[in-house]
N, C-alpha and C. Protein backbone atom coordinates (compact mmCIF):
# COMPACT_ATOMS: atom_id res chain seq x y z
N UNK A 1 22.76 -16.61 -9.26
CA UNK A 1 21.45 -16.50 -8.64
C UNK A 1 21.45 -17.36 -7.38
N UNK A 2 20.90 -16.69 -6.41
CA UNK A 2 21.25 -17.19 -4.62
C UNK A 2 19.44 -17.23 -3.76
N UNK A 3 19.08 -17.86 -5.00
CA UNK A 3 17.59 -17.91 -4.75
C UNK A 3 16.41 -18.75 -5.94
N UNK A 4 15.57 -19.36 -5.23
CA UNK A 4 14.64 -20.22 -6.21
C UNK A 4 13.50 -19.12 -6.55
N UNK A 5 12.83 -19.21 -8.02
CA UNK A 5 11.89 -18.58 -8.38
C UNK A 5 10.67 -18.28 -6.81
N UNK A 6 10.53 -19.62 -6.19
CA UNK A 6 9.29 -19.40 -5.09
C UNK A 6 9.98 -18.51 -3.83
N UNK A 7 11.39 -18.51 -3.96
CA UNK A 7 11.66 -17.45 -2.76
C UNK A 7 11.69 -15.84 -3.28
N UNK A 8 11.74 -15.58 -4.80
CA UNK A 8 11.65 -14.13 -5.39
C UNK A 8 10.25 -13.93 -5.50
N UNK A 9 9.03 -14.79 -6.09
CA UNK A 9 7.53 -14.69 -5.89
C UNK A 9 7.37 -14.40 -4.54
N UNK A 10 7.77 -15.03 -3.39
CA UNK A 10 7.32 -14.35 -2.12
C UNK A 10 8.18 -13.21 -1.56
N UNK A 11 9.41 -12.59 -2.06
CA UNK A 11 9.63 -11.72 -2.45
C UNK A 11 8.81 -10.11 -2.61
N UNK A 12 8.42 -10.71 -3.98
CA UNK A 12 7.70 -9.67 -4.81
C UNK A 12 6.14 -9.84 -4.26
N UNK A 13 5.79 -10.86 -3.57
CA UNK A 13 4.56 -10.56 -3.10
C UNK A 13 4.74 -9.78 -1.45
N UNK A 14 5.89 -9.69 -0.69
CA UNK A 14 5.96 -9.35 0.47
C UNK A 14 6.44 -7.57 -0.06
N UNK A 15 7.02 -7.07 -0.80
CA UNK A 15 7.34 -5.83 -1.69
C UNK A 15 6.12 -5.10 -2.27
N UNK A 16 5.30 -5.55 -2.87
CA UNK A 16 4.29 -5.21 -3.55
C UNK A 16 3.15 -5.94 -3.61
N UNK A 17 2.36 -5.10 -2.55
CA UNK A 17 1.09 -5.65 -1.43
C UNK A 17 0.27 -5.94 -2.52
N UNK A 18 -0.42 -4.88 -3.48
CA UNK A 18 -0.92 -4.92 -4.36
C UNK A 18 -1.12 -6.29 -5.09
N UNK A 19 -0.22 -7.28 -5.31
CA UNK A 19 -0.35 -8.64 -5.67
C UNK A 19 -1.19 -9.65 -4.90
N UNK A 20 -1.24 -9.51 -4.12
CA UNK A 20 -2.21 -10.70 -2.83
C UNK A 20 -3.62 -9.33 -2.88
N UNK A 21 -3.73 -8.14 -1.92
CA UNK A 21 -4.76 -7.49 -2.40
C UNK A 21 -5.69 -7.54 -3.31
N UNK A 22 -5.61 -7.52 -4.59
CA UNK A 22 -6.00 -7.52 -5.43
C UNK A 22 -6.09 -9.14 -5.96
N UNK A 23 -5.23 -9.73 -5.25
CA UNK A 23 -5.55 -11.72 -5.86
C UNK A 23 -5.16 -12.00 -6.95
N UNK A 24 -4.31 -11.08 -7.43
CA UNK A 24 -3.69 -11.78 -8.77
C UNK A 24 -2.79 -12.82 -8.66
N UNK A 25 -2.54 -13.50 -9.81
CA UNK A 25 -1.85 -14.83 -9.84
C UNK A 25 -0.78 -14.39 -10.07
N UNK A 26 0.50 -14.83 -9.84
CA UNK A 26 1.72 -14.11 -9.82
C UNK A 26 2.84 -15.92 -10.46
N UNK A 27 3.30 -15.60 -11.97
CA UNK A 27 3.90 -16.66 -12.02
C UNK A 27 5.61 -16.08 -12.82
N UNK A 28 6.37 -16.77 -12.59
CA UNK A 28 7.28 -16.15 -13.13
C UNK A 28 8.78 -17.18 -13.51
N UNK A 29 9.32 -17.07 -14.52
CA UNK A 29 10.31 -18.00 -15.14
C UNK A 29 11.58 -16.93 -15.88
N UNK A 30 12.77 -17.91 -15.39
CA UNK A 30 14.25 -16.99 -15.76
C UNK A 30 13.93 -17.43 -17.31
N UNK A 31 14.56 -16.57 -17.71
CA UNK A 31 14.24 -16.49 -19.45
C UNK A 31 16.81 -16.48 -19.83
N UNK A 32 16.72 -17.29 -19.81
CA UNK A 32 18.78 -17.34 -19.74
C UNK A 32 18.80 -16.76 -20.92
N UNK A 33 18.02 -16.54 -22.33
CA UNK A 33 18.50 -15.76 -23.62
C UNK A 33 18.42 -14.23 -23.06
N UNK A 34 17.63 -14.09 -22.32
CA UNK A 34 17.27 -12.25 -21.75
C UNK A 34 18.29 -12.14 -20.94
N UNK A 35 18.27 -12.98 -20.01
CA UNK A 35 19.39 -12.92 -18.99
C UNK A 35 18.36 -11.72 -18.09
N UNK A 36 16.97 -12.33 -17.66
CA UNK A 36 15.84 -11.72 -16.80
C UNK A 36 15.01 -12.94 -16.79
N UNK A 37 13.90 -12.50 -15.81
CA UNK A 37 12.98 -12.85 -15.02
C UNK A 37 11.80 -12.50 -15.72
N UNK A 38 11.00 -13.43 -16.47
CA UNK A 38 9.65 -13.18 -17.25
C UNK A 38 8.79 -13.22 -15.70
N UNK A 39 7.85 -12.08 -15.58
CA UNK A 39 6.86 -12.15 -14.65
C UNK A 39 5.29 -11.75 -15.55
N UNK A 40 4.69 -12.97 -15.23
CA UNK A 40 3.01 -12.65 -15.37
C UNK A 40 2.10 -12.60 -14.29
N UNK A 41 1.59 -11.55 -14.56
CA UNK A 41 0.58 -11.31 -13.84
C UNK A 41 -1.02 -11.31 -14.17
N UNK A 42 -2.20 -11.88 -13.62
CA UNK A 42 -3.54 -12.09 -14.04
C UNK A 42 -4.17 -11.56 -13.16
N UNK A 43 -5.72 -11.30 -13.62
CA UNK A 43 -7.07 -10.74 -12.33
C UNK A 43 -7.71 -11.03 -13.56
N UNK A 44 -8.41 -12.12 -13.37
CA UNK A 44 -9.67 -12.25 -14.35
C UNK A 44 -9.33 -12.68 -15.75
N UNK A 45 -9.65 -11.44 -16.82
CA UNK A 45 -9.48 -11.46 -18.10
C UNK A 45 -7.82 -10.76 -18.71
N UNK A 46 -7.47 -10.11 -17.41
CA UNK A 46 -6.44 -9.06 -17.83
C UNK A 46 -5.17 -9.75 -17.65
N UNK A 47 -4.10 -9.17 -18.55
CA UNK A 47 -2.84 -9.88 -17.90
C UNK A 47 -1.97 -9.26 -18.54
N UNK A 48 -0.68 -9.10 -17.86
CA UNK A 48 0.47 -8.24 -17.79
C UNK A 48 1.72 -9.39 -17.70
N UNK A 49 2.75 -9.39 -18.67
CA UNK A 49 3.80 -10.13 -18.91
C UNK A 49 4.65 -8.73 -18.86
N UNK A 50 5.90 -9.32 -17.80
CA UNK A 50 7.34 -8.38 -17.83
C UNK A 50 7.70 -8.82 -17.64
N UNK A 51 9.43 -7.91 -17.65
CA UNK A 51 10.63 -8.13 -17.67
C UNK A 51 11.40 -7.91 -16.39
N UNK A 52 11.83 -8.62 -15.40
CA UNK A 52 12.94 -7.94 -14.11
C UNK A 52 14.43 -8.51 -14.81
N UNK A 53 15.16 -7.70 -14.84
CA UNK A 53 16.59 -7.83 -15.03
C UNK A 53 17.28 -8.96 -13.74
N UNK A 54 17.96 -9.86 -14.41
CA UNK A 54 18.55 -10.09 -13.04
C UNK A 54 18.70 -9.54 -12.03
N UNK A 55 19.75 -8.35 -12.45
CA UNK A 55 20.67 -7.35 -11.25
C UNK A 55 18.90 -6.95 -10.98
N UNK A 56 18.09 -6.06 -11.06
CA UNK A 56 16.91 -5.86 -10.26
C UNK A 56 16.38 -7.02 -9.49
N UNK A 57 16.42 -8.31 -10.14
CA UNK A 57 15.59 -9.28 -9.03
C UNK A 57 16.75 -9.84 -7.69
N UNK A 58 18.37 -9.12 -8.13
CA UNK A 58 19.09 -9.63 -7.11
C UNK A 58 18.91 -8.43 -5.96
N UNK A 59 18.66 -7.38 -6.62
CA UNK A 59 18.17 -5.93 -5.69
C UNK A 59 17.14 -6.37 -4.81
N UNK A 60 16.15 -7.29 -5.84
CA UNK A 60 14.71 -7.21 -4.98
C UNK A 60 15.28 -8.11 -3.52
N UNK A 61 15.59 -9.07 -3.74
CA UNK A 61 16.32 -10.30 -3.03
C UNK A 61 16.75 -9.54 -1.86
N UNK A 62 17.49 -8.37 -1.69
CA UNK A 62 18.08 -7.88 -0.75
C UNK A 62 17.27 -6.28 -0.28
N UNK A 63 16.29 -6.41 -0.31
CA UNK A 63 15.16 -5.58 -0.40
C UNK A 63 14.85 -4.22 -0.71
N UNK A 64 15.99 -3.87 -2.16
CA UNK A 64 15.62 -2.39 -2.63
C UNK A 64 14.23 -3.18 -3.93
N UNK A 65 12.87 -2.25 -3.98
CA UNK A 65 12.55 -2.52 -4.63
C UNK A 65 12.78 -1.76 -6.21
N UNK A 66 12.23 -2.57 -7.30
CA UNK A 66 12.52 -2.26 -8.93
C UNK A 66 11.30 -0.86 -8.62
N UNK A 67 11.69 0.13 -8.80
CA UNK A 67 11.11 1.31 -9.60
C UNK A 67 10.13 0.76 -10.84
N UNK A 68 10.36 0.60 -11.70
CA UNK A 68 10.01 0.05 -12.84
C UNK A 68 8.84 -0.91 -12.76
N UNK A 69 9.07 -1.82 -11.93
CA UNK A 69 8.22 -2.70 -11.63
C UNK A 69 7.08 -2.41 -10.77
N UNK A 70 7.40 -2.15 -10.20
CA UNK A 70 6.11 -1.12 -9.04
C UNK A 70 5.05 -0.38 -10.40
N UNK A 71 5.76 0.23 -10.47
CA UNK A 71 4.61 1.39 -11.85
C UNK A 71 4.25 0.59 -12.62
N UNK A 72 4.76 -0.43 -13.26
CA UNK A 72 3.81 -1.41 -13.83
C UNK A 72 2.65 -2.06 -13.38
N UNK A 73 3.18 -2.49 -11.79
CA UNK A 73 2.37 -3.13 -11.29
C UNK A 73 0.69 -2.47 -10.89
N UNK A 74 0.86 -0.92 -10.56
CA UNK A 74 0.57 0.13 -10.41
C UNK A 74 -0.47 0.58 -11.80
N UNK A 75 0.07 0.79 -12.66
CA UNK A 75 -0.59 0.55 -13.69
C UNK A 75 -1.68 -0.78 -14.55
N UNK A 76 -1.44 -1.50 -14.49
CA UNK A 76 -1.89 -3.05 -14.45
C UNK A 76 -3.40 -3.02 -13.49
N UNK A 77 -3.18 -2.27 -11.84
CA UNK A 77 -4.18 -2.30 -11.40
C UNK A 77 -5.16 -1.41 -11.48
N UNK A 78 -4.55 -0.52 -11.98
CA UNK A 78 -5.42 0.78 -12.76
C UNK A 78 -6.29 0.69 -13.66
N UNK A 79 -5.54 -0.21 -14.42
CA UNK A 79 -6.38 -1.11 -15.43
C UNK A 79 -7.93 -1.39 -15.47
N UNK A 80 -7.42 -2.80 -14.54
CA UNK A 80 -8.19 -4.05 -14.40
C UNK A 80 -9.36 -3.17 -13.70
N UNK A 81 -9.09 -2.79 -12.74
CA UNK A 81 -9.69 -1.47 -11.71
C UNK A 81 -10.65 -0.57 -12.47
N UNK A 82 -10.41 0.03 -13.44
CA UNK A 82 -11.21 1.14 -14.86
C UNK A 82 -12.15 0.02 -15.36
N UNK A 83 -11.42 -1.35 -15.86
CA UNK A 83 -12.27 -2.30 -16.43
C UNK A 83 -13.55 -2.30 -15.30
N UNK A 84 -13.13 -3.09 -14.14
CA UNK A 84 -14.57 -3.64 -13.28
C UNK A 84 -15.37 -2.19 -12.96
N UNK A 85 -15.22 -0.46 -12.91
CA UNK A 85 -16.07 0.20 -12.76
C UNK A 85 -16.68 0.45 -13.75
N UNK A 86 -16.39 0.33 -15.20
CA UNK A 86 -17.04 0.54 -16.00
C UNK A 86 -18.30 -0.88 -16.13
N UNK A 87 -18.12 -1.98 -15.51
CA UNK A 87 -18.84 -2.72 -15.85
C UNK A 87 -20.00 -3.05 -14.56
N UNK A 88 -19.56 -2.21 -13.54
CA UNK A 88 -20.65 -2.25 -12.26
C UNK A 88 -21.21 -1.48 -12.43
């Protein structure tokens, strides 16, 4: 690994706008038994814990983004998003 957690968070926040947009908290820790990248994500009450594989966060690093991760992320705001119209 050729990078600190705060240079892959700004990373993944410069990749996937949606994270600052929306103001979610973005925290994330190497997990060495997974041999990946635990990422949480928050807006409010809601929150989304995943998985980036190394080899994907060394992808992200060199700027192909995770497939995988996007649609989560994507989903997550779909979410939170359904939540606050149902409650306005």
């Amino acid at each position: 690994m050729g990078f600190t957690k705060e240079e892959l968070a700004a990373k993944l926040r410069e990749m996937y706008k949606e994270i600052d947009e929306h103001n979610m908290d973005l925290v994330l820790d190497f997990n060495d038994e997974k041999n990946a990248w635990v990422i949480g994500l928050t807006k409010g009450k809601h929150e989304l814990t995943t998985h980036l594989e190394k080899q994907d966060a060394d992808d992200c690093m060199n700027g192909i983004k995770c497939v995988y991760l996007g649609v989560q992320i994507g989903q997550f705001v779909q979410h939170f998003e359904e939540d606050e119209a149902k409650l306005g």
